[in-house]
C-alpha atoms as a PDB file:
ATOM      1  CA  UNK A   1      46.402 -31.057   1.255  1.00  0.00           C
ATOM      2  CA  UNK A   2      45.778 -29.495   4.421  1.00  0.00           C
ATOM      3  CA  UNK A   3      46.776 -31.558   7.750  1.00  0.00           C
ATOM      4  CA  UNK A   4      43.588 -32.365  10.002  1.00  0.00           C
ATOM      5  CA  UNK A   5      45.594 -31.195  13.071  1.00  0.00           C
ATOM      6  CA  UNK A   6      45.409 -27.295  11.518  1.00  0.00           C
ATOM      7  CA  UNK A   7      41.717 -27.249  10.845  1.00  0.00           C
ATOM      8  CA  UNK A   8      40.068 -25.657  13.446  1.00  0.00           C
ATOM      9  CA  UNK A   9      37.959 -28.212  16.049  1.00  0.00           C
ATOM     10  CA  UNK A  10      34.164 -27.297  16.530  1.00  0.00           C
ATOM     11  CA  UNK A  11      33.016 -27.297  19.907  1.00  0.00           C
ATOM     12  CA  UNK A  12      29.486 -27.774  21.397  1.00  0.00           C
ATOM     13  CA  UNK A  13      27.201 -24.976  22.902  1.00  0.00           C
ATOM     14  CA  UNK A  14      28.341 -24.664  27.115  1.00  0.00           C
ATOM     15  CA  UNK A  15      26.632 -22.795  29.934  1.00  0.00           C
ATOM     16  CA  UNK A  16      30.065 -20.932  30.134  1.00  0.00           C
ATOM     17  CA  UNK A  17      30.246 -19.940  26.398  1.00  0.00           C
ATOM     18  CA  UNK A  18      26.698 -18.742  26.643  1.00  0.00           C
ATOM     19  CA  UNK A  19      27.192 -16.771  29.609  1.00  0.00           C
ATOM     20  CA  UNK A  20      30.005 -14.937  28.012  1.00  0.00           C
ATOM     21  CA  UNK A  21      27.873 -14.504  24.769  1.00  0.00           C
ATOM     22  CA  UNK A  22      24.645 -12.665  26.285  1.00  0.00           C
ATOM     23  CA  UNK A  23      26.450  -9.554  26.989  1.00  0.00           C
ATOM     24  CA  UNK A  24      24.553  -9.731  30.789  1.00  0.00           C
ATOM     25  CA  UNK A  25      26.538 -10.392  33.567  1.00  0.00           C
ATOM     26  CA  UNK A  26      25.161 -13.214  35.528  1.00  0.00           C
ATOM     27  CA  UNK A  27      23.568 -12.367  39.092  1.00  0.00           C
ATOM     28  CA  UNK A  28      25.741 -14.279  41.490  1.00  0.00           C
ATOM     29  CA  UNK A  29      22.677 -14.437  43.894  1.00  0.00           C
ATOM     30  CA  UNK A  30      20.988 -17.076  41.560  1.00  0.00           C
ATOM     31  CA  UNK A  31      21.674 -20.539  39.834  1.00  0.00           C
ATOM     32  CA  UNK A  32      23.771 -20.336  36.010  1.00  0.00           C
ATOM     33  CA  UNK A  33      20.547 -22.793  34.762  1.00  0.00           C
ATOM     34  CA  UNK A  34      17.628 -19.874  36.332  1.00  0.00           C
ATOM     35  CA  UNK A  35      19.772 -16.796  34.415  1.00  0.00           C
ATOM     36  CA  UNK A  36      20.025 -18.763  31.393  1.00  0.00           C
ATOM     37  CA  UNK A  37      16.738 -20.061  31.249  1.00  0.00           C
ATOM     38  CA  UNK A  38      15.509 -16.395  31.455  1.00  0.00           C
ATOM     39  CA  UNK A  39      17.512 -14.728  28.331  1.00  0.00           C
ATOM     40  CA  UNK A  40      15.475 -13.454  25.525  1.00  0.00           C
ATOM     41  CA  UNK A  41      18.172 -12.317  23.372  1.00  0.00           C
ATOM     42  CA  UNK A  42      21.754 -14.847  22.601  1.00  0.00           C
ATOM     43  CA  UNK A  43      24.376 -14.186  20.172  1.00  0.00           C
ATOM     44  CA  UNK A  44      26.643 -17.174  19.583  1.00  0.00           C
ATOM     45  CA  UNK A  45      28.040 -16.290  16.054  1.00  0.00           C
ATOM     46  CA  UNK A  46      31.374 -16.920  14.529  1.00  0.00           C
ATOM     47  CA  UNK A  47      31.932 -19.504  17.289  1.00  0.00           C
ATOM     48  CA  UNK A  48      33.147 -22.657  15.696  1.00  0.00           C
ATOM     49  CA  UNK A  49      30.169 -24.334  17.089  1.00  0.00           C
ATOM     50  CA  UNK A  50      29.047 -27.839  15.480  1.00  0.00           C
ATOM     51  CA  UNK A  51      26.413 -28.625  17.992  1.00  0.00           C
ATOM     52  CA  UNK A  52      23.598 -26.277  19.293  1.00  0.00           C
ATOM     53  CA  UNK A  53      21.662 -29.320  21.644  1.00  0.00           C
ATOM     54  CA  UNK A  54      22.603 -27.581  24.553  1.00  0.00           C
ATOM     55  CA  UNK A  55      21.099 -24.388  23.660  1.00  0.00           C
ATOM     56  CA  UNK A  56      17.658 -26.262  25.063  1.00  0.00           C
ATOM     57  CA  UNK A  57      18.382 -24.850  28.455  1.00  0.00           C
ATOM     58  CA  UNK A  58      17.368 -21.322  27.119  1.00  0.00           C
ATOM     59  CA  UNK A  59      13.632 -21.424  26.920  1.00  0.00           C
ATOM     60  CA  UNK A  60      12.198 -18.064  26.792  1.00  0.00           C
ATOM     61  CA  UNK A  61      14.544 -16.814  23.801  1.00  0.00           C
ATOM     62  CA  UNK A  62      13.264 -14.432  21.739  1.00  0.00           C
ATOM     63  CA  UNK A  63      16.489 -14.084  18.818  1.00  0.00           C
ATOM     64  CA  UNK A  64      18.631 -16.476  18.493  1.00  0.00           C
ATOM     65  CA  UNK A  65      22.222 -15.843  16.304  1.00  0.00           C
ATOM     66  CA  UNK A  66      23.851 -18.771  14.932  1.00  0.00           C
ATOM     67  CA  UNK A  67      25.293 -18.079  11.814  1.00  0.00           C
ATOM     68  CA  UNK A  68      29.192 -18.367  10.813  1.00  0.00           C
ATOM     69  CA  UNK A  69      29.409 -21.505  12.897  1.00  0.00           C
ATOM     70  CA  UNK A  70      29.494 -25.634  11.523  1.00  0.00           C
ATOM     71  CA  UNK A  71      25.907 -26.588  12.660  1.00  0.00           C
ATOM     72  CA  UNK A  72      24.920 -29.705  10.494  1.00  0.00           C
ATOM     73  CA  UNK A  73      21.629 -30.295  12.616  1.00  0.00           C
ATOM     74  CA  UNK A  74      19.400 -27.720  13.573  1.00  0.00           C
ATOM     75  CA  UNK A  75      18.151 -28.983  17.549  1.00  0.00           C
ATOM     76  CA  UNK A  76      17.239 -27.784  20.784  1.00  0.00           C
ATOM     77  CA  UNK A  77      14.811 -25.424  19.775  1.00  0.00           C
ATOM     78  CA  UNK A  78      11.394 -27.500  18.912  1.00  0.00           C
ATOM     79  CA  UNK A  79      10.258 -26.874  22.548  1.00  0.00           C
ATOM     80  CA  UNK A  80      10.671 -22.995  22.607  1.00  0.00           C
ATOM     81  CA  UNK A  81       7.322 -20.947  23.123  1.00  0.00           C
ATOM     82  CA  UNK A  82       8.862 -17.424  22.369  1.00  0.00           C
ATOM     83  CA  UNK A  83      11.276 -17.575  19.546  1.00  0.00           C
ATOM     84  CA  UNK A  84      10.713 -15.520  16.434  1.00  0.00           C
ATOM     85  CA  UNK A  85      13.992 -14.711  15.195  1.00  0.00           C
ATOM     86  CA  UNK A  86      16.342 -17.926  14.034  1.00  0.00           C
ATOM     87  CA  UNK A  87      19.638 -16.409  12.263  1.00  0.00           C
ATOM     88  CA  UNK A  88      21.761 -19.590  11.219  1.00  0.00           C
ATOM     89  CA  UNK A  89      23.422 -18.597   7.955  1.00  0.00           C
ATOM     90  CA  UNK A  90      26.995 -19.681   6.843  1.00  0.00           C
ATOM     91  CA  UNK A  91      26.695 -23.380   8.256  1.00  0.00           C
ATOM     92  CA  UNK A  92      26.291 -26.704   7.257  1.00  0.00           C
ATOM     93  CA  UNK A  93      22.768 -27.320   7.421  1.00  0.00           C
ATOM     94  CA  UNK A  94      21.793 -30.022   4.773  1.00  0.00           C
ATOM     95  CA  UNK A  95      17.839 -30.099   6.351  1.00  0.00           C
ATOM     96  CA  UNK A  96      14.968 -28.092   7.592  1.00  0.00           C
ATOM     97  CA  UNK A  97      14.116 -29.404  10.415  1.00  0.00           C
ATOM     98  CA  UNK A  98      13.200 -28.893  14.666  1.00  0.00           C
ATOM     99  CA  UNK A  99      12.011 -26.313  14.418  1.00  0.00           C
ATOM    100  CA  UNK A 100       9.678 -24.771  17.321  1.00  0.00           C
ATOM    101  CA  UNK A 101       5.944 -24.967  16.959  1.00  0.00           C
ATOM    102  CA  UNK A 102       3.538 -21.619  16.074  1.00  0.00           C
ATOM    103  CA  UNK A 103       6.079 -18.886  17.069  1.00  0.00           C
ATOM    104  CA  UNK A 104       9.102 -18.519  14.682  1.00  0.00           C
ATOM    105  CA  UNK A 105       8.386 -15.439  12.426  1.00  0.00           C
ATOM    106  CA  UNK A 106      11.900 -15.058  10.641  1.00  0.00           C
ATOM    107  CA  UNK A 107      14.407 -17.943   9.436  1.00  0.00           C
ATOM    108  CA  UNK A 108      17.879 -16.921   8.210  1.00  0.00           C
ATOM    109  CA  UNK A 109      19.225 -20.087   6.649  1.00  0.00           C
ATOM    110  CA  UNK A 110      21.397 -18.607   3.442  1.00  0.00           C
ATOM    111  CA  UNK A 111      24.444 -20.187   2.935  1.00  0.00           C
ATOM    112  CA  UNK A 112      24.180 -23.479   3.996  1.00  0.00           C
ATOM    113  CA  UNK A 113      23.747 -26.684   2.111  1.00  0.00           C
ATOM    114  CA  UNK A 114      19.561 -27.662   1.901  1.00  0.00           C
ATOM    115  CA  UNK A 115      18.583 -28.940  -1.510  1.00  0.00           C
ATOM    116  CA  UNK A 116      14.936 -28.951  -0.776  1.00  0.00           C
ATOM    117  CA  UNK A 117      12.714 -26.243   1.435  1.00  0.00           C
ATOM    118  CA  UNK A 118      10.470 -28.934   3.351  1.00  0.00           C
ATOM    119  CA  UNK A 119       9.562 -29.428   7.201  1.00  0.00           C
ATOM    120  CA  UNK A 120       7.866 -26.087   7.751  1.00  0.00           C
ATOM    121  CA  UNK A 121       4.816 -27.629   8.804  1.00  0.00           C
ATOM    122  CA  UNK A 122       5.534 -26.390  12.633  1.00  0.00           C
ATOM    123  CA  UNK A 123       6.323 -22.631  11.162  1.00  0.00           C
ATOM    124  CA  UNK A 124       2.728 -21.482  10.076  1.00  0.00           C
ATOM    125  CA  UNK A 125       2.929 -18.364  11.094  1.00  0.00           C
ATOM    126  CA  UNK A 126       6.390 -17.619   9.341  1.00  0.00           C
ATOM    127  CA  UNK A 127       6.608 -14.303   7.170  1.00  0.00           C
ATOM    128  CA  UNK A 128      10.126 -14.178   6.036  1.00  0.00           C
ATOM    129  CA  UNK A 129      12.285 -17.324   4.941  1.00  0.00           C
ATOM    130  CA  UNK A 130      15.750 -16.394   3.793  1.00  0.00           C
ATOM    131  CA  UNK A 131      17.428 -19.505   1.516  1.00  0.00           C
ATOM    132  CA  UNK A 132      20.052 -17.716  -0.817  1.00  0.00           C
ATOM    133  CA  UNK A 133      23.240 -19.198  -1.874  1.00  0.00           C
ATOM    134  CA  UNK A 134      22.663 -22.694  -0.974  1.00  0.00           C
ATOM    135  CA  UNK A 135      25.820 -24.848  -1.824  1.00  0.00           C
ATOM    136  CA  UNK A 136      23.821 -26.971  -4.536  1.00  0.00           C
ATOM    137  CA  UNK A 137      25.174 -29.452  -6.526  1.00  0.00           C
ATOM    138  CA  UNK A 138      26.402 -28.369  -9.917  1.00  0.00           C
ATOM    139  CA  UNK A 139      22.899 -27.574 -12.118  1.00  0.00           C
ATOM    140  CA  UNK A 140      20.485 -28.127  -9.258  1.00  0.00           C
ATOM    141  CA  UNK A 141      17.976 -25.908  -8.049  1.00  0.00           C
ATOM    142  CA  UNK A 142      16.984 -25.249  -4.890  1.00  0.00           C
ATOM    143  CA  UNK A 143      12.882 -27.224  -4.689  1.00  0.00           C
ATOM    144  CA  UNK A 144      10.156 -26.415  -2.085  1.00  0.00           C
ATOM    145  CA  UNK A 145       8.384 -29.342  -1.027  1.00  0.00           C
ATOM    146  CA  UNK A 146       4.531 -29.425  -1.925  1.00  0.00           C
ATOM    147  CA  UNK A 147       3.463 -29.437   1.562  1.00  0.00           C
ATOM    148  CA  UNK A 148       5.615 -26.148   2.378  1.00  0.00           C
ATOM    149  CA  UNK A 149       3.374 -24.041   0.380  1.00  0.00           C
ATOM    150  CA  UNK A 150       0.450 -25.208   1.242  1.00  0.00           C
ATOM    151  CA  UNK A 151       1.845 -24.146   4.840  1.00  0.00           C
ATOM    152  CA  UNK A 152       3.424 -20.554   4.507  1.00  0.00           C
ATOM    153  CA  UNK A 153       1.094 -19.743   1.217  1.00  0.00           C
ATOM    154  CA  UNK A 154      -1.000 -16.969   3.420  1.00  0.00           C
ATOM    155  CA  UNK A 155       1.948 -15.986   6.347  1.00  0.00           C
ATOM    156  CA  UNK A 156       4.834 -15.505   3.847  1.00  0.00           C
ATOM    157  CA  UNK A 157       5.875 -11.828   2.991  1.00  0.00           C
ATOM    158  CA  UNK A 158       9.339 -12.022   2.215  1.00  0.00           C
ATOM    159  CA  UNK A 159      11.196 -14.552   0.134  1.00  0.00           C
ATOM    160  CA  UNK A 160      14.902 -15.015  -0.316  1.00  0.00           C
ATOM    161  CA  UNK A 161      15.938 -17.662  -2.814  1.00  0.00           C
ATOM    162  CA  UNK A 162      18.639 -15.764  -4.877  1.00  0.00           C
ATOM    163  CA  UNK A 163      21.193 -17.845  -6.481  1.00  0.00           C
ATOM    164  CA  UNK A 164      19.865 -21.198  -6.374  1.00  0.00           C
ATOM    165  CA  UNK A 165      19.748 -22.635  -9.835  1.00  0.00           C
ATOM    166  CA  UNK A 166      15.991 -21.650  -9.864  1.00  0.00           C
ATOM    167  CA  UNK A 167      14.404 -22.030 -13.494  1.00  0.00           C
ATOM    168  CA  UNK A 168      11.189 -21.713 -12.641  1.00  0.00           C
ATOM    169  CA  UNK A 169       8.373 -19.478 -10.694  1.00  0.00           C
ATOM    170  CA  UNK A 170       5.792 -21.901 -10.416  1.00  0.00           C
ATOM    171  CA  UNK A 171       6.097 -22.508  -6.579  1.00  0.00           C
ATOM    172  CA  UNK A 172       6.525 -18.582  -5.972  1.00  0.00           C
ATOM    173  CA  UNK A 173       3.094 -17.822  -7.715  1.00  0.00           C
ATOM    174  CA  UNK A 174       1.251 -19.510  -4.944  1.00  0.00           C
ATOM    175  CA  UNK A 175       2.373 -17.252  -2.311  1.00  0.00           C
ATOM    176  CA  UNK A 176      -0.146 -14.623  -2.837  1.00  0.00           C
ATOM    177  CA  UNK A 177       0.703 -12.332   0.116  1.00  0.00           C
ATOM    178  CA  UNK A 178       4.235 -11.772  -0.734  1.00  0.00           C
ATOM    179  CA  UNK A 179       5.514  -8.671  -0.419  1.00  0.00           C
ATOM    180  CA  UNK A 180       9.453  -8.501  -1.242  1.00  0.00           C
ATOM    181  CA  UNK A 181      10.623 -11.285  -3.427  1.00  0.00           C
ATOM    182  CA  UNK A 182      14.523 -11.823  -4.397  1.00  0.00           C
ATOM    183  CA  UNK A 183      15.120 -14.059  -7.151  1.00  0.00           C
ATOM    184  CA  UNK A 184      18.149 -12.702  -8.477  1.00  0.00           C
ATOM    185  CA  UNK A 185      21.235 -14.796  -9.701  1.00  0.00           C
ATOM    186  CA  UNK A 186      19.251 -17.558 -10.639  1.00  0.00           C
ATOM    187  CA  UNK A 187      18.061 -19.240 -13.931  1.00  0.00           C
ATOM    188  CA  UNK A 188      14.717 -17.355 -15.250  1.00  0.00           C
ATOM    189  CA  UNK A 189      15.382 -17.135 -19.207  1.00  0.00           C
ATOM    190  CA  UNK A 190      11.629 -16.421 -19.955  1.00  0.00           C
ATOM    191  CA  UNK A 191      10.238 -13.305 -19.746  1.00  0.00           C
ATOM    192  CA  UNK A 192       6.662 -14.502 -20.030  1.00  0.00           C
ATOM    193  CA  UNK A 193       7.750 -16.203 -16.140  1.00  0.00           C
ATOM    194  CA  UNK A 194       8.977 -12.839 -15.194  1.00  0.00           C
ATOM    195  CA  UNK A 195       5.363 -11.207 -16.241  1.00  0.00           C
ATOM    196  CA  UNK A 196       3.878 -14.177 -14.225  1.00  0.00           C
ATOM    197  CA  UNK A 197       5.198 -12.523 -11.096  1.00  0.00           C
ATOM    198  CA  UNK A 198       3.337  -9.347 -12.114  1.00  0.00           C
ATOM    199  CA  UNK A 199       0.132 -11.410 -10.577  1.00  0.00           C
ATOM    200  CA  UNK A 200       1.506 -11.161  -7.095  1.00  0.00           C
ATOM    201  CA  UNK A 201      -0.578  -8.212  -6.206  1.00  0.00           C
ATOM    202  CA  UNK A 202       0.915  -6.946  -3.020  1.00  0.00           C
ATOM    203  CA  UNK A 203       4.475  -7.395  -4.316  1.00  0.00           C
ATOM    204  CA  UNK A 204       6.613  -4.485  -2.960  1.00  0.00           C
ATOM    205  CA  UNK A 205       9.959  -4.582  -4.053  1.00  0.00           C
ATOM    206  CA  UNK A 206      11.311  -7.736  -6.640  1.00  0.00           C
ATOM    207  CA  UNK A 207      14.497  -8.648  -7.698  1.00  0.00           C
ATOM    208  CA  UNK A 208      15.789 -10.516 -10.717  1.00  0.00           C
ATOM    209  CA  UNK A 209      19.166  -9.449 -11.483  1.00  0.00           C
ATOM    210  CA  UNK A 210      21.068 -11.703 -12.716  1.00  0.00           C
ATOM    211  CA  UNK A 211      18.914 -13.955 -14.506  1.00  0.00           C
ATOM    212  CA  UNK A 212      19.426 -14.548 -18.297  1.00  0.00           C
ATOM    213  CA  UNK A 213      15.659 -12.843 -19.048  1.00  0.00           C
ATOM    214  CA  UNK A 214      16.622  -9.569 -17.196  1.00  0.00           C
ATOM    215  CA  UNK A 215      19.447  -9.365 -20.138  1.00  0.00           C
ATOM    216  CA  UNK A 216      16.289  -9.184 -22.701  1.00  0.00           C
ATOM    217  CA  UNK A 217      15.921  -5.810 -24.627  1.00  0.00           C
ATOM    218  CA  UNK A 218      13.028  -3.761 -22.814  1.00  0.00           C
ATOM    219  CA  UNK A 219      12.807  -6.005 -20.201  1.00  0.00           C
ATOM    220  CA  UNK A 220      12.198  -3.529 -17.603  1.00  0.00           C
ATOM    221  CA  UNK A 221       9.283  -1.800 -19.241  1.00  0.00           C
ATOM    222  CA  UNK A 222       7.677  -4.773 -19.891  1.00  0.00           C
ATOM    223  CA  UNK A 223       7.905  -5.834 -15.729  1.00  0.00           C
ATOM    224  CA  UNK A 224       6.219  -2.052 -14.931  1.00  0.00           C
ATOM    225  CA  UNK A 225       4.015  -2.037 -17.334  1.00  0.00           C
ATOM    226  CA  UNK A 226       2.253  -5.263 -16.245  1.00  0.00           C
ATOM    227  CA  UNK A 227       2.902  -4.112 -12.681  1.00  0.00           C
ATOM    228  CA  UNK A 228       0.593  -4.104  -9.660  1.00  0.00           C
ATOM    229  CA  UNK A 229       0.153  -0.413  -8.167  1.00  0.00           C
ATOM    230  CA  UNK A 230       2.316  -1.702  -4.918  1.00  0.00           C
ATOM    231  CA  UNK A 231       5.126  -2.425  -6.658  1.00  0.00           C
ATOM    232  CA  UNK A 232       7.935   0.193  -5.647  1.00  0.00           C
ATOM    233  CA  UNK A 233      11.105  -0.954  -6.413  1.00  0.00           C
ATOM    234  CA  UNK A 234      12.176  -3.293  -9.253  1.00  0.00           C
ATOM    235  CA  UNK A 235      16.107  -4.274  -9.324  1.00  0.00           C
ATOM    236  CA  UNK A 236      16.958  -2.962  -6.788  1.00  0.00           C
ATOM    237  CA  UNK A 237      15.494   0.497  -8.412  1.00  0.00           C
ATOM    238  CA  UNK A 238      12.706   2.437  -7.427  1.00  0.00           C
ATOM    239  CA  UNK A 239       9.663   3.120 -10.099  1.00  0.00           C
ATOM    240  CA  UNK A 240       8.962   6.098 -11.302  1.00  0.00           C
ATOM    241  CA  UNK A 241       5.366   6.690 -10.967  1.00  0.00           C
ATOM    242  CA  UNK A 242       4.649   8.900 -14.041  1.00  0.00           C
ATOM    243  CA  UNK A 243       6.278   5.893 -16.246  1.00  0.00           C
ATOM    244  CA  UNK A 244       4.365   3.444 -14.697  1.00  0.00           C
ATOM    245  CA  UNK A 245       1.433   5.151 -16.127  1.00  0.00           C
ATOM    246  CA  UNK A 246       2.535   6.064 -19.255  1.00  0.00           C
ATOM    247  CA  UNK A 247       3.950   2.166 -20.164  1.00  0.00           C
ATOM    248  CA  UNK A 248       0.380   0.770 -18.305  1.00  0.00           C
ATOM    249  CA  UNK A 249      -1.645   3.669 -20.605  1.00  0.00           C
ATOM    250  CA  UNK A 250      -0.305   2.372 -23.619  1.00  0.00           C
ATOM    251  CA  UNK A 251      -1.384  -1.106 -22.869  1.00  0.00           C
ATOM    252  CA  UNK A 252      -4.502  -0.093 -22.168  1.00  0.00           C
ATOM    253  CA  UNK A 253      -4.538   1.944 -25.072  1.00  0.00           C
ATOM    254  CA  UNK A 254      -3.568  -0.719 -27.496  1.00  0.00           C
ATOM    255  CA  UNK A 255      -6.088  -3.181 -25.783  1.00  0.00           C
ATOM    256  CA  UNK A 256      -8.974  -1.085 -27.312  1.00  0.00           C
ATOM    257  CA  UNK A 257      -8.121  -1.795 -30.741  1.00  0.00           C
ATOM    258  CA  UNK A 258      -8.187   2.081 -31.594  1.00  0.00           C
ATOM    259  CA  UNK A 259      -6.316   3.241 -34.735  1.00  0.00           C
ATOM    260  CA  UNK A 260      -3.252   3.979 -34.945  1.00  0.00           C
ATOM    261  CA  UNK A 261      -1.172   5.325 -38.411  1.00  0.00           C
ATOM    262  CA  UNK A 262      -4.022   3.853 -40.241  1.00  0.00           C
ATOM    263  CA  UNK A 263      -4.027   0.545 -38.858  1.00  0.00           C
ATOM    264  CA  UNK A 264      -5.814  -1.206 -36.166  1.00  0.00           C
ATOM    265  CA  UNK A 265      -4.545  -3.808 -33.415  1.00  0.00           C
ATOM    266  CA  UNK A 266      -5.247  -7.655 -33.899  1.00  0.00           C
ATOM    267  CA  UNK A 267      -7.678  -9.029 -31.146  1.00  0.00           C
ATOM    268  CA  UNK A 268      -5.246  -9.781 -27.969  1.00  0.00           C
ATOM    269  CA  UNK A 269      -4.653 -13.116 -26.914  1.00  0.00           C
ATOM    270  CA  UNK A 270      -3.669 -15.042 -24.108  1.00  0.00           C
ATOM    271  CA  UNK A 271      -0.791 -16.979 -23.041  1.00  0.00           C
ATOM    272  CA  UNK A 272       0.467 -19.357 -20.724  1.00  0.00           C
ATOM    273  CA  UNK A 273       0.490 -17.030 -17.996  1.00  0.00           C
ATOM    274  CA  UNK A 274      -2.481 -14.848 -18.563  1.00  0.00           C
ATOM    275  CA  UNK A 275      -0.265 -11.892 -19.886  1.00  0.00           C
ATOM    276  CA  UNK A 276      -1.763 -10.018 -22.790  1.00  0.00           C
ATOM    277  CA  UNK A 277       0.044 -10.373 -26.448  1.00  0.00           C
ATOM    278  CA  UNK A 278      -0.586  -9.361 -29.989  1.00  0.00           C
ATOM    279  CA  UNK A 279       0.770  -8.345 -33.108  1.00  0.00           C
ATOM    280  CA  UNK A 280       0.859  -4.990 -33.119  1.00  0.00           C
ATOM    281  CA  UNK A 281       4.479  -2.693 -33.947  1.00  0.00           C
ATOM    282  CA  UNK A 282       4.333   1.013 -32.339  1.00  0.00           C
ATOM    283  CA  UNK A 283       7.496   3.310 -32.130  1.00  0.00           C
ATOM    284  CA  UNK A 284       6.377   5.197 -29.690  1.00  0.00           C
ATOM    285  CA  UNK A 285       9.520   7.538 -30.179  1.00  0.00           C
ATOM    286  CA  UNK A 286      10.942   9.649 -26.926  1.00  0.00           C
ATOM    287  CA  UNK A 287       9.059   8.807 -23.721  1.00  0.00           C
ATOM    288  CA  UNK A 288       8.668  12.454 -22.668  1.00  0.00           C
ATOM    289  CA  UNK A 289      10.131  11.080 -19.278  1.00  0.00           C
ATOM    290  CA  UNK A 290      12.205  13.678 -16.941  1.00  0.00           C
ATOM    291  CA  UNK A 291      15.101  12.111 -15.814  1.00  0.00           C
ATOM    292  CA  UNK A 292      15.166  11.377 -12.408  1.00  0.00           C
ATOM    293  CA  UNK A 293      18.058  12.044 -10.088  1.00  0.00           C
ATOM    294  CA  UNK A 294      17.889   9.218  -8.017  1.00  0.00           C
ATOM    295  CA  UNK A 295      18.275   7.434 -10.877  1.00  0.00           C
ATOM    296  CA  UNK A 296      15.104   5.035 -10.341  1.00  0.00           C
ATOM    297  CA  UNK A 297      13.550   3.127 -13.506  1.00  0.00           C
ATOM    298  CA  UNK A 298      11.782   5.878 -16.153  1.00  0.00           C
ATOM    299  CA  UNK A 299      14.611   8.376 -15.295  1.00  0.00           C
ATOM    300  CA  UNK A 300      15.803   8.085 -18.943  1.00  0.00           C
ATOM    301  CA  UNK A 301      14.252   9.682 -22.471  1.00  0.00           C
ATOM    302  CA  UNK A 302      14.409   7.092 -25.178  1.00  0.00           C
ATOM    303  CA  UNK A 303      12.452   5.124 -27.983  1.00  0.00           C
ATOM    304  CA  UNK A 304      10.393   2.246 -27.315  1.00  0.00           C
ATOM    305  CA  UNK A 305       8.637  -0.233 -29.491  1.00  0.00           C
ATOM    306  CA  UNK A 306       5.747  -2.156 -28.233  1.00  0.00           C
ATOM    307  CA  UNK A 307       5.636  -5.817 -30.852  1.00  0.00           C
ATOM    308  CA  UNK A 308       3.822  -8.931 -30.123  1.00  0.00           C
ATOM    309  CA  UNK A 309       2.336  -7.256 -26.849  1.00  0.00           C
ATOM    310  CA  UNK A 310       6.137  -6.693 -25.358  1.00  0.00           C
ATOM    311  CA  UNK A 311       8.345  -3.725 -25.211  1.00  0.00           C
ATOM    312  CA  UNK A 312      11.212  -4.167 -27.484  1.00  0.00           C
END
């Protein structure tokens, strides 16, 4: 067991340690307080800080970096007009909370140890929140609180909540104006959930590595086939345009009923989620897809069957 007296002591926020920290050398012409309370831009990483109170005397900051410190309270900063960036990942933040009012735009908090996304009610103009790799109890997922939603539902563009015990996407599929969504390394074992997320219309880019349903056979082709125009880049892959339309073709193909080796489709029906399904069992043998050196999703000539309204 490690001795207390070797662990490294934290130490508060100081006008001196700030001073050093701005890269700016401070006019000598004019008070520490006046220069301070002018900065717009304050990097206080990797600092062995514990408290950030002090960092009040900053008002007009614009980015603030805090991360790689042992911040358990985030404070000091609910009366700031101008901040947009706050970067406090790798502490030991177990709550959301003071947090300025109307201005912050981006929140770094992976790494830390919130159990629940809640007290966002002053951030409603907030368009990326970063949560990854909380330090969750074992089996626990990370949880928004209802009222966070309801707050960042039309700001939010980008969404970090990779590897958080996650199961489900019900909270995500209320955030229509998402953009870039990173879900990876968490618990999604249904691909019918994965689909869901094919609803987000302006989704960009979307990660799920990681999770047991991107280990399902033809997983991928059943993500791009269902997949809004926007979406560029799935896994951390980009999509290949011409198998986008070939995969969406032969949905749209199949949902016509038209006859195929003598037999026709079953009328489609609906799931849970609103994704088509049927009965239907087409090899539709090599893809005719060129393979792409990038390496991006379609790049590769192969077989696919399309049964019960998935790729398989």
């Amino acid at each position: 067991m490690q001795d207390d007296s070797d662990v490294p002591k934290g130490r508060e926020i100081s006008e001196q340690l700030m001073i050093a920290c701005c890269n700016l050398r401070a006019p000598t012409n004019i008070p520490v307080a006046k220069f301070l309370k002018k900065l717009s831009h304050l990097n206080l990483n990797d600092r062995r800080i514990d408290n950030m109170a002090k960092i009040s005397v900053c008002k007009s900051l614009k980015n603030l970096y805090l991360y790689n410190n042992s911040i358990r309270v985030i404070e000091g900063i609910d009366k700031f007009k101008n901040l947009t960036h706050l970067y406090l990942e790798n502490n030991k933040i177990s709550q959301i909370e003071g947090l300025p009012e109307g201005c912050l735009q981006k929140l770094y908090l992976n790494e830390n140890d919130i159990e629940v996304i809640e007290n966002l009610d002053r951030a409603s103009n907030l368009t990326e929140l970063h949560v990854a790799s909380q330090r969750l109890p074992p089996y626990q997922p990370l949880r928004f609180a209802p009222s966070v939603i309801d707050t960042i539902a039309s700001s939010l563009l980008v969404l970090n909540i990779a590897n958080n015990n996650i199961d489900t996407v019900v909270d995500v599929l209320k955030l229509p104006n998402l953009e870039k969504l990173n879900m990876s390394r968490n618990k999604i074992s249904n691909i019918d959930m994965c689909l869901a997320l094919m609803q987000l219309e302006n989704l960009r880019e979307l990660d799920l590595r990681g999770n047991p349903a991107a280990k399902m056979p033809k997983y991928t082709e059943n993500l791009i086939a269902n997949s809004p125009n926007y979406l560029a880049k799935l896994d951390g892959k980009d999509i290949i345009e011409n198998h986008r339309t070939m995969l969406k073709n032969l949905v749209a193909f199949k949902s016509r009923g038209m006859m195929v080796n003598g037999g026709r489709y079953e009328e489609q029906d609906e799931n849970e989620y609103g994704m088509a399904r049927d009965h239907s069992n087409i090899n539709l043998g090599g893809t005719g897809i060129n393979p792409d050196p990038e390496g991006g999703w379609g790049s590769a000539e192969g077989a696919l069957d399309y049964v019960g309204g998935e790729f398989r």
